[in-house]
C-alpha atoms as a PDB file:
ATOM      1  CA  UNK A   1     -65.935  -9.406 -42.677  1.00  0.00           C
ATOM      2  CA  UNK A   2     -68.555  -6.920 -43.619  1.00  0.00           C
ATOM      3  CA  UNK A   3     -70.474  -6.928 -46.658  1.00  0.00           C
ATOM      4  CA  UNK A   4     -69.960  -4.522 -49.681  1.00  0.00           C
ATOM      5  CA  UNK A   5     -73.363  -2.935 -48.558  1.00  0.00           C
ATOM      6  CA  UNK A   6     -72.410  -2.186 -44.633  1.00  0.00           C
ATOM      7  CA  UNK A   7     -68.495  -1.031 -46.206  1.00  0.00           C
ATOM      8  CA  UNK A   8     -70.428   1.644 -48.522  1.00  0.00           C
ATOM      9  CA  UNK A   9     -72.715   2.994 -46.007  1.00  0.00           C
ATOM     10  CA  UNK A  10     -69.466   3.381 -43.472  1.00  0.00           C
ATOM     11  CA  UNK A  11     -67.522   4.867 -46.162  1.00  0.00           C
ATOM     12  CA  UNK A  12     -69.923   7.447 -47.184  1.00  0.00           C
ATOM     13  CA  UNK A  13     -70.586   8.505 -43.740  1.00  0.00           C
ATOM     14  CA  UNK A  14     -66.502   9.302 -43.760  1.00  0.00           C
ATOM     15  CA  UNK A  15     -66.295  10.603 -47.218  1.00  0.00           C
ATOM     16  CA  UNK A  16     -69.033  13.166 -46.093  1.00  0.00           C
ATOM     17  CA  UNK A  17     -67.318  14.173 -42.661  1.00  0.00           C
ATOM     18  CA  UNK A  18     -63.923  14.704 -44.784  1.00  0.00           C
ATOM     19  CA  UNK A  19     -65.877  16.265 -47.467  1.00  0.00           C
ATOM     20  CA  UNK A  20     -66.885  19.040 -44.542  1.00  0.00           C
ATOM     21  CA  UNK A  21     -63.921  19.293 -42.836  1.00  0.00           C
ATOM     22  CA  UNK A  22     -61.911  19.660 -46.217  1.00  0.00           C
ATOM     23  CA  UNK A  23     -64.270  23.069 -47.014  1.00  0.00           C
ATOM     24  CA  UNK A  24     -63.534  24.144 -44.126  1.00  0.00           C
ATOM     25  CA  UNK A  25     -60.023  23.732 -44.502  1.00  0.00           C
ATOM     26  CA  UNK A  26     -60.423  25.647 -48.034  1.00  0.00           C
ATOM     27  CA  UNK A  27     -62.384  28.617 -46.460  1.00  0.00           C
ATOM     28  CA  UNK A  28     -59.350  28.827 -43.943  1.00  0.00           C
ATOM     29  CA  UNK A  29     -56.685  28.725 -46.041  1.00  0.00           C
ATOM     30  CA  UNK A  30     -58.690  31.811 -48.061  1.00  0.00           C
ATOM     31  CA  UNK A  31     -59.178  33.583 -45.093  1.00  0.00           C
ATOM     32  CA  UNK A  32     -55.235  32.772 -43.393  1.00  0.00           C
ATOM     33  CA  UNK A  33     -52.985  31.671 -45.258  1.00  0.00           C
ATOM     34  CA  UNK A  34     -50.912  28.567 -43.927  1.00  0.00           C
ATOM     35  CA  UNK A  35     -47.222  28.556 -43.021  1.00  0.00           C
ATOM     36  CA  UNK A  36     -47.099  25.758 -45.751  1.00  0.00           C
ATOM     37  CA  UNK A  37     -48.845  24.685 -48.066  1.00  0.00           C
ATOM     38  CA  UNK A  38     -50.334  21.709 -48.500  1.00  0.00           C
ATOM     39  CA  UNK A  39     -53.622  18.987 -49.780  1.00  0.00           C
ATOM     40  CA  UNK A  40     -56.886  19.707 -47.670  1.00  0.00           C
ATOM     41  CA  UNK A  41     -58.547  16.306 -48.743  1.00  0.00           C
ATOM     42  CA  UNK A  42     -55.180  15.124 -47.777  1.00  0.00           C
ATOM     43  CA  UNK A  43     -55.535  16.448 -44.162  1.00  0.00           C
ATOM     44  CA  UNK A  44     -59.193  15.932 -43.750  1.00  0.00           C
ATOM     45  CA  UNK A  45     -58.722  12.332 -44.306  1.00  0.00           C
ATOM     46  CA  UNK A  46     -55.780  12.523 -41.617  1.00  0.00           C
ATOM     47  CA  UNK A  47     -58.064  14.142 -39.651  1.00  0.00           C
ATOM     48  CA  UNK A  48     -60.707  11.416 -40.046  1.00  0.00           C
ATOM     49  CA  UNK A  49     -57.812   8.834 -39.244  1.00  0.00           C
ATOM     50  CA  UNK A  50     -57.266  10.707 -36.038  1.00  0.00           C
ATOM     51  CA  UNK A  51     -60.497  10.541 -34.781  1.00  0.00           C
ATOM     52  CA  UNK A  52     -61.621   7.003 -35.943  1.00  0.00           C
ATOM     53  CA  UNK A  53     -58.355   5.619 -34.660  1.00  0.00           C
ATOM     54  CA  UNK A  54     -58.530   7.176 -31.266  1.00  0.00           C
ATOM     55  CA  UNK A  55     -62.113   6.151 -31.187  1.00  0.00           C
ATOM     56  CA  UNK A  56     -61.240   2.608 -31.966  1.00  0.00           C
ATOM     57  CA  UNK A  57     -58.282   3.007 -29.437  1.00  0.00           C
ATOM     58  CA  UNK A  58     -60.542   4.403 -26.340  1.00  0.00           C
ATOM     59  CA  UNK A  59     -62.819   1.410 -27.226  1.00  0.00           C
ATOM     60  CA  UNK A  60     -60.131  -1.088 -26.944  1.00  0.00           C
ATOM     61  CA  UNK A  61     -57.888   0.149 -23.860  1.00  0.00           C
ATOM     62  CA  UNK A  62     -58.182   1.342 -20.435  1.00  0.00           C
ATOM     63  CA  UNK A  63     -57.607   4.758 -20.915  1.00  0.00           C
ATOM     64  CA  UNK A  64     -59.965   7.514 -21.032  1.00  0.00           C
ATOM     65  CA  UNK A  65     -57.797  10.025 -22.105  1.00  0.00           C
ATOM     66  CA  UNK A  66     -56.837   8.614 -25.288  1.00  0.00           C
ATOM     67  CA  UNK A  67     -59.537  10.497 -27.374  1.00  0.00           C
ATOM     68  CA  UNK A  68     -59.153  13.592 -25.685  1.00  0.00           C
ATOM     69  CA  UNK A  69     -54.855  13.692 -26.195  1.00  0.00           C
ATOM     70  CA  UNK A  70     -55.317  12.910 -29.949  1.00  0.00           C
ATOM     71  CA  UNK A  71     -57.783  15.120 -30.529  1.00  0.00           C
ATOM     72  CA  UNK A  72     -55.747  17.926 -28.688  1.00  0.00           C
ATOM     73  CA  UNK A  73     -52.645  16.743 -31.293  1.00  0.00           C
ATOM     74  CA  UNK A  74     -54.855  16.985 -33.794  1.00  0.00           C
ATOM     75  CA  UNK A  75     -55.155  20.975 -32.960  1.00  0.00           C
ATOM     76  CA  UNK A  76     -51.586  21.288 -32.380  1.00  0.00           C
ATOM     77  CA  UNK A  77     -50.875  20.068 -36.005  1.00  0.00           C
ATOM     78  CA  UNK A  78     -53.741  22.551 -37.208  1.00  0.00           C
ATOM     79  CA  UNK A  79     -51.552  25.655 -35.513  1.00  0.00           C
ATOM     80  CA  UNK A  80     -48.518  24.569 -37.028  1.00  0.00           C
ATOM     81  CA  UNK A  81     -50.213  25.095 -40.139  1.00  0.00           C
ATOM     82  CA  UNK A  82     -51.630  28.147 -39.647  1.00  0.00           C
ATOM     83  CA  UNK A  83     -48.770  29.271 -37.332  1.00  0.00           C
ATOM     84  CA  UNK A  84     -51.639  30.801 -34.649  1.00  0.00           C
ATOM     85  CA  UNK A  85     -53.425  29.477 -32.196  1.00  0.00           C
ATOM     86  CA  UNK A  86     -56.915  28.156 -32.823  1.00  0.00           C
ATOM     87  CA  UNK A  87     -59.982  29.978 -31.453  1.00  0.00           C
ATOM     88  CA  UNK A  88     -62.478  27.721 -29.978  1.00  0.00           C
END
């Protein structure tokens, strides 16, 4: 188990990353308008979910392209959103 100390350092280090990612979902949505709406904290934290879970998953099993193929559905769900493809 970890300690109550070790679980609130983790979870502020994820509360900040969704805290960022959820702004920038906000300044998107201002600037383009999604297809639907919906909760940016909601889809930061699914976000965070992807990554820690595919992190947790490329740690665990013998594939090195698990990261990389969540990551890239991570984008795709993005584009739904905004029905355009994402500039990188």
């Amino acid at each position: 188990m970890i300690s109550d100390k070790i679980r609130a350092i983790i979870g502020g280090a994820i509360r900040t990353r969704t805290t960022r990612i959820e702004a920038k979902l906000k300044d998107a949505i201002a600037l383009h308008p999604p297809r639907i709406a919906f909760d940016p904290r909601s889809v930061a934290d699914l976000h965070a979910t992807i990554f820690e879970g595919a992190f947790v998953m490329t740690r665990t099993l013998p594939d090195a392209d698990i990261m990389l193929d969540q990551l890239r559905h991570d984008r795709c769900d993005l584009e739904l959103l905004f029905g355009a493809e994402i500039k990188t």
